[in-house]
Protein backbone atom coordinates (compact mmCIF):
# COMPACT_ATOMS: atom_id res chain seq x y z
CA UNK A 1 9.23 12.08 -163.41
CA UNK A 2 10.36 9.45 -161.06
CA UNK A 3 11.97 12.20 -158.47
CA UNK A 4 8.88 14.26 -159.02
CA UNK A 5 6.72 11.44 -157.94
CA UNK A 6 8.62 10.45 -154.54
CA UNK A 7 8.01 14.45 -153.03
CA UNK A 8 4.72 13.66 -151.55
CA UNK A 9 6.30 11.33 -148.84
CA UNK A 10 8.80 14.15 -148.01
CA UNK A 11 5.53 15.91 -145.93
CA UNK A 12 4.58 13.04 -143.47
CA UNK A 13 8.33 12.31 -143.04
CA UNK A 14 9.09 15.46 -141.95
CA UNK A 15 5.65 16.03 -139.73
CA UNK A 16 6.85 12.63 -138.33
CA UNK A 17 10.21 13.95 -137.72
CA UNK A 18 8.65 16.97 -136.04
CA UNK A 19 6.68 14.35 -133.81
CA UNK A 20 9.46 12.73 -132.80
CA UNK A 21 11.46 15.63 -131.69
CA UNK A 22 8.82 16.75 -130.09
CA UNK A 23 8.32 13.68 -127.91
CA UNK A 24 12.07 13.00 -127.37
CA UNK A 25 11.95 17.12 -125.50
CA UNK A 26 8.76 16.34 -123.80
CA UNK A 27 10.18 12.87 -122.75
CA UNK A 28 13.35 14.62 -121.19
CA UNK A 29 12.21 17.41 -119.75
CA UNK A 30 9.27 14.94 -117.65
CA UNK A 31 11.85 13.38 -116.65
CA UNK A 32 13.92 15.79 -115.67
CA UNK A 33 11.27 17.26 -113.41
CA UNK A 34 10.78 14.02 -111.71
CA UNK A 35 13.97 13.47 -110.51
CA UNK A 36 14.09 16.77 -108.97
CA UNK A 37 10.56 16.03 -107.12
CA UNK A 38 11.58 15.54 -103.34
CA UNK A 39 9.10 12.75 -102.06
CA UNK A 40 6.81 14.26 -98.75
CA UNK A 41 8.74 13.31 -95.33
CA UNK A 42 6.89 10.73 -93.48
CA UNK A 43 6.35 12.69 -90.54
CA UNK A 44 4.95 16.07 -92.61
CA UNK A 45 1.13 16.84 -91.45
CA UNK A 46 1.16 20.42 -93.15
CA UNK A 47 -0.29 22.94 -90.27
CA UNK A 48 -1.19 19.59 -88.03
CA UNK A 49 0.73 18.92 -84.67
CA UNK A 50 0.95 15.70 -82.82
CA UNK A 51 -0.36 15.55 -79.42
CA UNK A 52 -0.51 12.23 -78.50
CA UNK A 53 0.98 8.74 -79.62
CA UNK A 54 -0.82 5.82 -78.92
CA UNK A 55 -0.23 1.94 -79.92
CA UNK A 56 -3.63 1.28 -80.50
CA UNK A 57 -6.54 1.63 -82.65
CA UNK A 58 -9.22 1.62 -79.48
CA UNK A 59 -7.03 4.10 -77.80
CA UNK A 60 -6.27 6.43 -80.41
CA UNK A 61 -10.40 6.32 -80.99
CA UNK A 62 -10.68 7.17 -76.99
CA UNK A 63 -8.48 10.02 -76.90
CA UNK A 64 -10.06 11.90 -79.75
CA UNK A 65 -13.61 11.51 -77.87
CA UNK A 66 -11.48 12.86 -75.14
CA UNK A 67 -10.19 15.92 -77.09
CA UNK A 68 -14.10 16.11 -78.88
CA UNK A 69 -15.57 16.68 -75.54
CA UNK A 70 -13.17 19.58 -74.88
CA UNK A 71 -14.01 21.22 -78.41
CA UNK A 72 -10.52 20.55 -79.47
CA UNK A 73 -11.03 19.32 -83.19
CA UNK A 74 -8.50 16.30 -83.92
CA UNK A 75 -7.72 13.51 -86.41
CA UNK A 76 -4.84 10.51 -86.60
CA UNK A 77 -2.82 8.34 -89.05
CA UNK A 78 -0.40 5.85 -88.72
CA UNK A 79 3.21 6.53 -88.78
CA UNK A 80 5.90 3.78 -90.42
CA UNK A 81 6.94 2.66 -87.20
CA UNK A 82 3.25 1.08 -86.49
CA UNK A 83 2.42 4.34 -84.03
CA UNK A 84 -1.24 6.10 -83.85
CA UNK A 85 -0.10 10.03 -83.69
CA UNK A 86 -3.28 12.31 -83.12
CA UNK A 87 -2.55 15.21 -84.81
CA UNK A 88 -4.50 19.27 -84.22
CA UNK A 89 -4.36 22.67 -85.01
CA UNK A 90 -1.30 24.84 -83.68
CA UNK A 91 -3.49 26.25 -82.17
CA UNK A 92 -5.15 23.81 -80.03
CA UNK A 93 -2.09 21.74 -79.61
CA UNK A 94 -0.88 23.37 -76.05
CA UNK A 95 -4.67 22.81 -74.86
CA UNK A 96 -5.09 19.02 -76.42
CA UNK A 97 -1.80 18.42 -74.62
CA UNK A 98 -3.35 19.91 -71.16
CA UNK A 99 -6.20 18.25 -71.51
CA UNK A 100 -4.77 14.57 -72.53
CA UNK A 101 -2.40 15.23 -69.31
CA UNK A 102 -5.18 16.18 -66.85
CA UNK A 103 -7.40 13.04 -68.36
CA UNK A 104 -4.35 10.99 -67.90
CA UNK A 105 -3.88 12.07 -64.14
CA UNK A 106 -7.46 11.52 -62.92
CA UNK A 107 -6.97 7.50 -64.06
CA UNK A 108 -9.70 7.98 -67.29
């Protein structure tokens, strides 16, 4: 009677089990995708291109009016080494640059 009476812990012991080898594969395999994960490079915009580097927040904020009043659509961010890039389209990169140059010549 004894024996009999102990088989009703044998079902949460084993759905425990289960549990547990459940979370041990889940726990693994996590972490197996994480250290396979390749962290973005620091200098990766996705489809933007830089076309200027400034030092400075006032300057950065001049040359995008600059590129605005030419229709050329632009943005910025900080790089690790304390740099303002602007960054555009592919497309309008060749232009920005033109423009920035020509800006840069007349002493604006």
């Amino acid at each position: 009677m004894a024996l009999a009476d102990s088989w009703y812990l044998v079902g949460p012991l084993i759905a425990f089990a289960v549990v547990g080898v459940m979370a041990a594969v889940l726990r693994w395999a996590l972490a197996r995708d994480q250290l396979q994960a390749t962290p973005p490079l620091a200098d990766d915009f996705g489809l933007l291109r830089v076309a200027a580097l400034v030092d400075r927040l006032e300057m950065a904020q001049a040359v995008r009016s600059t590129l605005r009043q030419a229709g050329i659509r632009s943005t910025f961010s900080t790089g690790l080494d304390g740099l303002i890039k602007i960054l555009v389209f592919p497309d309008d990169a060749g232009r920005a640059r033109r423009v920035l140059e020509r800006d840069s010549s007349t002493g604006t």
